[in-house]
C-alpha atoms as a PDB file:
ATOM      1  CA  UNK A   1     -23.332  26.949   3.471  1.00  0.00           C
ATOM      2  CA  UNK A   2     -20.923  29.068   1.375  1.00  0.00           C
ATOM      3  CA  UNK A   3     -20.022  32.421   2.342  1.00  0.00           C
ATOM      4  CA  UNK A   4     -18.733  34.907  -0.184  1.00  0.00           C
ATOM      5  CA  UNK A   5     -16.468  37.914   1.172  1.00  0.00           C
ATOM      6  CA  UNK A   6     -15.394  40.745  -1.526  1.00  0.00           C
ATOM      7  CA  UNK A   7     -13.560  43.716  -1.462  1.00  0.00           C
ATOM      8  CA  UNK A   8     -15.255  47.099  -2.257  1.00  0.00           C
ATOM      9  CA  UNK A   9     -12.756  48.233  -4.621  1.00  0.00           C
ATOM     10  CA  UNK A  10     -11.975  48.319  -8.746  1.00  0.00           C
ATOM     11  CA  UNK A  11     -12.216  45.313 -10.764  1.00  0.00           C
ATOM     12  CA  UNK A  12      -8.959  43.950 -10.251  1.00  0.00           C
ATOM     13  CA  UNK A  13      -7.478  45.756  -7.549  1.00  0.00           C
ATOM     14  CA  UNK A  14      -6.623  43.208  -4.808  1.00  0.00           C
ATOM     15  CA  UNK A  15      -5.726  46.390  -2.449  1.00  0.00           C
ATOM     16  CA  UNK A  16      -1.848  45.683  -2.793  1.00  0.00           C
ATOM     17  CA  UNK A  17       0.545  48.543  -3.770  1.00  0.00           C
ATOM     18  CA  UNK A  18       3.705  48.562  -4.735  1.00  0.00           C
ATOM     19  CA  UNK A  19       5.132  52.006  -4.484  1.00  0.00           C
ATOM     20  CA  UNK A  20       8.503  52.054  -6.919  1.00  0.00           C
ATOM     21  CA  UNK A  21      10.332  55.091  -8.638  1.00  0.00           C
ATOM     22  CA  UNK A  22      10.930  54.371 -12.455  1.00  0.00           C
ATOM     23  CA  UNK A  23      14.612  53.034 -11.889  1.00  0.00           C
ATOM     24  CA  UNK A  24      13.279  50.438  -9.883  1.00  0.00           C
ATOM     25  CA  UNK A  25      13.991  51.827  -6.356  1.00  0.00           C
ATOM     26  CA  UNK A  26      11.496  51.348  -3.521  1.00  0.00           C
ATOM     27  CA  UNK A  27      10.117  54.429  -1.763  1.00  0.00           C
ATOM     28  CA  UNK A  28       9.582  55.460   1.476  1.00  0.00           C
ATOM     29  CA  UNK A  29       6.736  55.464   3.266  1.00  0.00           C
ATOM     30  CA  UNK A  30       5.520  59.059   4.071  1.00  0.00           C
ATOM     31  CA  UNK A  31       6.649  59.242   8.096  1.00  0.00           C
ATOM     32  CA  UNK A  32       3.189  59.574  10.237  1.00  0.00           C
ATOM     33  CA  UNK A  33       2.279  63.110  11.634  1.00  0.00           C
ATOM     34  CA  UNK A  34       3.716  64.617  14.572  1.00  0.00           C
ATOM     35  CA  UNK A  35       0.149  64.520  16.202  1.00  0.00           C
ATOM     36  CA  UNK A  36       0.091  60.799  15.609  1.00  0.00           C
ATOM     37  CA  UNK A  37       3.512  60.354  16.822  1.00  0.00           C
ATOM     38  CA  UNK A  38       3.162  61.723  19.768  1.00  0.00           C
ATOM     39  CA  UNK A  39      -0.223  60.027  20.274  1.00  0.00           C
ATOM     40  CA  UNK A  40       1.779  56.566  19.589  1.00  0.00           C
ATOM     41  CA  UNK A  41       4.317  57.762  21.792  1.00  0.00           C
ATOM     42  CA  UNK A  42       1.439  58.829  24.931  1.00  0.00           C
ATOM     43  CA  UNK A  43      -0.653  54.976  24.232  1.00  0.00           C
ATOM     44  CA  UNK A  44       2.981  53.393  24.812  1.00  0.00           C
ATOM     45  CA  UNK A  45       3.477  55.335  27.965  1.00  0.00           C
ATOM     46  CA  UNK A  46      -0.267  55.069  29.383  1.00  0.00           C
ATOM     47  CA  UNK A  47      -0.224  51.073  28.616  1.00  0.00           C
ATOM     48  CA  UNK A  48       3.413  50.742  30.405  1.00  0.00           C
ATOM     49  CA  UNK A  49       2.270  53.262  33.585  1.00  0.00           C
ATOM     50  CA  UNK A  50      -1.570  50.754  34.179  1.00  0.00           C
ATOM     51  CA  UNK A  51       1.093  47.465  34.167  1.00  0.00           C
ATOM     52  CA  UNK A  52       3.209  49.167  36.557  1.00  0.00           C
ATOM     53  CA  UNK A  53      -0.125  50.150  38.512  1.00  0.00           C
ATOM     54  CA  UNK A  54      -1.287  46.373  38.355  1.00  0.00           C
ATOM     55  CA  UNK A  55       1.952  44.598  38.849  1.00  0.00           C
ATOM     56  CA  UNK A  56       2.078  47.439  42.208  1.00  0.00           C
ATOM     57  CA  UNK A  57      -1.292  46.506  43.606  1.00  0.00           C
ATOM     58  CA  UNK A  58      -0.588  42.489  43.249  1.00  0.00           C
ATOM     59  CA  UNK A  59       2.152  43.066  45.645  1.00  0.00           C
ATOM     60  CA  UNK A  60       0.819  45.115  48.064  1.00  0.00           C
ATOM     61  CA  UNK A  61      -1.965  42.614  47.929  1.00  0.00           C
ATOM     62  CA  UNK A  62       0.325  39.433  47.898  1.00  0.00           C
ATOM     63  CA  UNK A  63       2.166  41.508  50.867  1.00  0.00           C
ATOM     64  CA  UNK A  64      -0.892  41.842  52.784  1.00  0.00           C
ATOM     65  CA  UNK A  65      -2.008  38.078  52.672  1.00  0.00           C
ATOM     66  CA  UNK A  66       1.494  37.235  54.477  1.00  0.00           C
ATOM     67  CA  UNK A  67       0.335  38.197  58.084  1.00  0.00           C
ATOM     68  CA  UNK A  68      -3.166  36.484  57.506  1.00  0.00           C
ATOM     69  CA  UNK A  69      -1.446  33.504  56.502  1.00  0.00           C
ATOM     70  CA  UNK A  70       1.081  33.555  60.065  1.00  0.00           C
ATOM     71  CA  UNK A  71      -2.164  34.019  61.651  1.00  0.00           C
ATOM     72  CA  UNK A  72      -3.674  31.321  60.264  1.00  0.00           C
ATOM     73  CA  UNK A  73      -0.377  29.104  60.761  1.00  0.00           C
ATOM     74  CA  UNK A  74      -0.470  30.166  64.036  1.00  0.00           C
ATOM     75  CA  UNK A  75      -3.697  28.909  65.032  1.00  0.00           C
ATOM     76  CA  UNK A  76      -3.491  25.719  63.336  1.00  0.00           C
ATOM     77  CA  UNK A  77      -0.544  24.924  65.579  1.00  0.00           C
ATOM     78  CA  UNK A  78      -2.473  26.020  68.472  1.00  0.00           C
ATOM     79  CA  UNK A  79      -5.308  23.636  67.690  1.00  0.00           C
ATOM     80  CA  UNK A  80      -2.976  20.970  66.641  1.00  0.00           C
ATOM     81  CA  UNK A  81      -1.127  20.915  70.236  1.00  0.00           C
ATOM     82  CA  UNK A  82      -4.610  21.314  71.464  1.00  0.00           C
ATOM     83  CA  UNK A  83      -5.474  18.379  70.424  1.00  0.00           C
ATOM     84  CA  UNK A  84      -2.170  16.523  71.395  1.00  0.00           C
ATOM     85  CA  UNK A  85      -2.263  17.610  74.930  1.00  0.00           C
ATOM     86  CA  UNK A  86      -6.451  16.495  74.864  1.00  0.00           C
ATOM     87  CA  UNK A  87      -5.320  13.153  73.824  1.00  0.00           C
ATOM     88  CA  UNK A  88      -2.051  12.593  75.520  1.00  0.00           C
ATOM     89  CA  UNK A  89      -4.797  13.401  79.085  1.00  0.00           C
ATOM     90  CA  UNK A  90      -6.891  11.120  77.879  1.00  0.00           C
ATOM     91  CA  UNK A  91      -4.573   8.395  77.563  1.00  0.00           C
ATOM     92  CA  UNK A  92      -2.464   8.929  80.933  1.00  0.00           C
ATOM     93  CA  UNK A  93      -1.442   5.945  83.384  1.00  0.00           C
ATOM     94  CA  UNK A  94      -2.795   7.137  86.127  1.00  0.00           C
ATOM     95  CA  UNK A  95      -6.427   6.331  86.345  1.00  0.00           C
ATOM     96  CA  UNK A  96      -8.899   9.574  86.601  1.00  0.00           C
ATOM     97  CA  UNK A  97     -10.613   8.768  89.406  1.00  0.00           C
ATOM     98  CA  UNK A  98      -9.911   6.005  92.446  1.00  0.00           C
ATOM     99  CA  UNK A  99     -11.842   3.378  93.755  1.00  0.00           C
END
């Protein structure tokens, strides 16, 4: 399958200028708008404020986990000795019941 991509423009014109003043000097782009500017300037802002939102909620979500996860420590130990003391009963010298 072949696909064939051209560019709406005049014969010729691969869409490349070159912008120089008769003595061979390069020119200056025209500088954008104030408008546009300060709309660059606003994006910039807005993008940097949402990261700071984002990075602020994965730590107070990273900060709330800590106590579940004592918790959970907590009662693994608890079963853990639990089952130490269960077995350590079990397997006493003295006998549980006499003849």
């Amino acid at each position: 399958m072949k696909f064939i991509i051209q560019r709406i423009g005049t014969p010729g014109d691969d869409g490349r200028t070159l912008d120089m003043t008769p003595d061979g000097q390069f020119r200056t782009p025209p500088q954008a708008p104030w408008a546009a500017r300060i709309l660059r300037y606003a994006i910039v802002v807005a993008v940097l404020a949402g990261a700071l939102a984002a990075a602020a909620l994965v730590l107070w979500f990273a900060l709330l986990l800590i106590p579940v996860a004592i918790g959970a420590a907590l009662i693994a130990y608890a079963a853990f000795r639990w089952r130490l003391w269960k077995l350590r009963r079990g397997y006493s010298s003295y006998p549980a019941t006499r003849p």
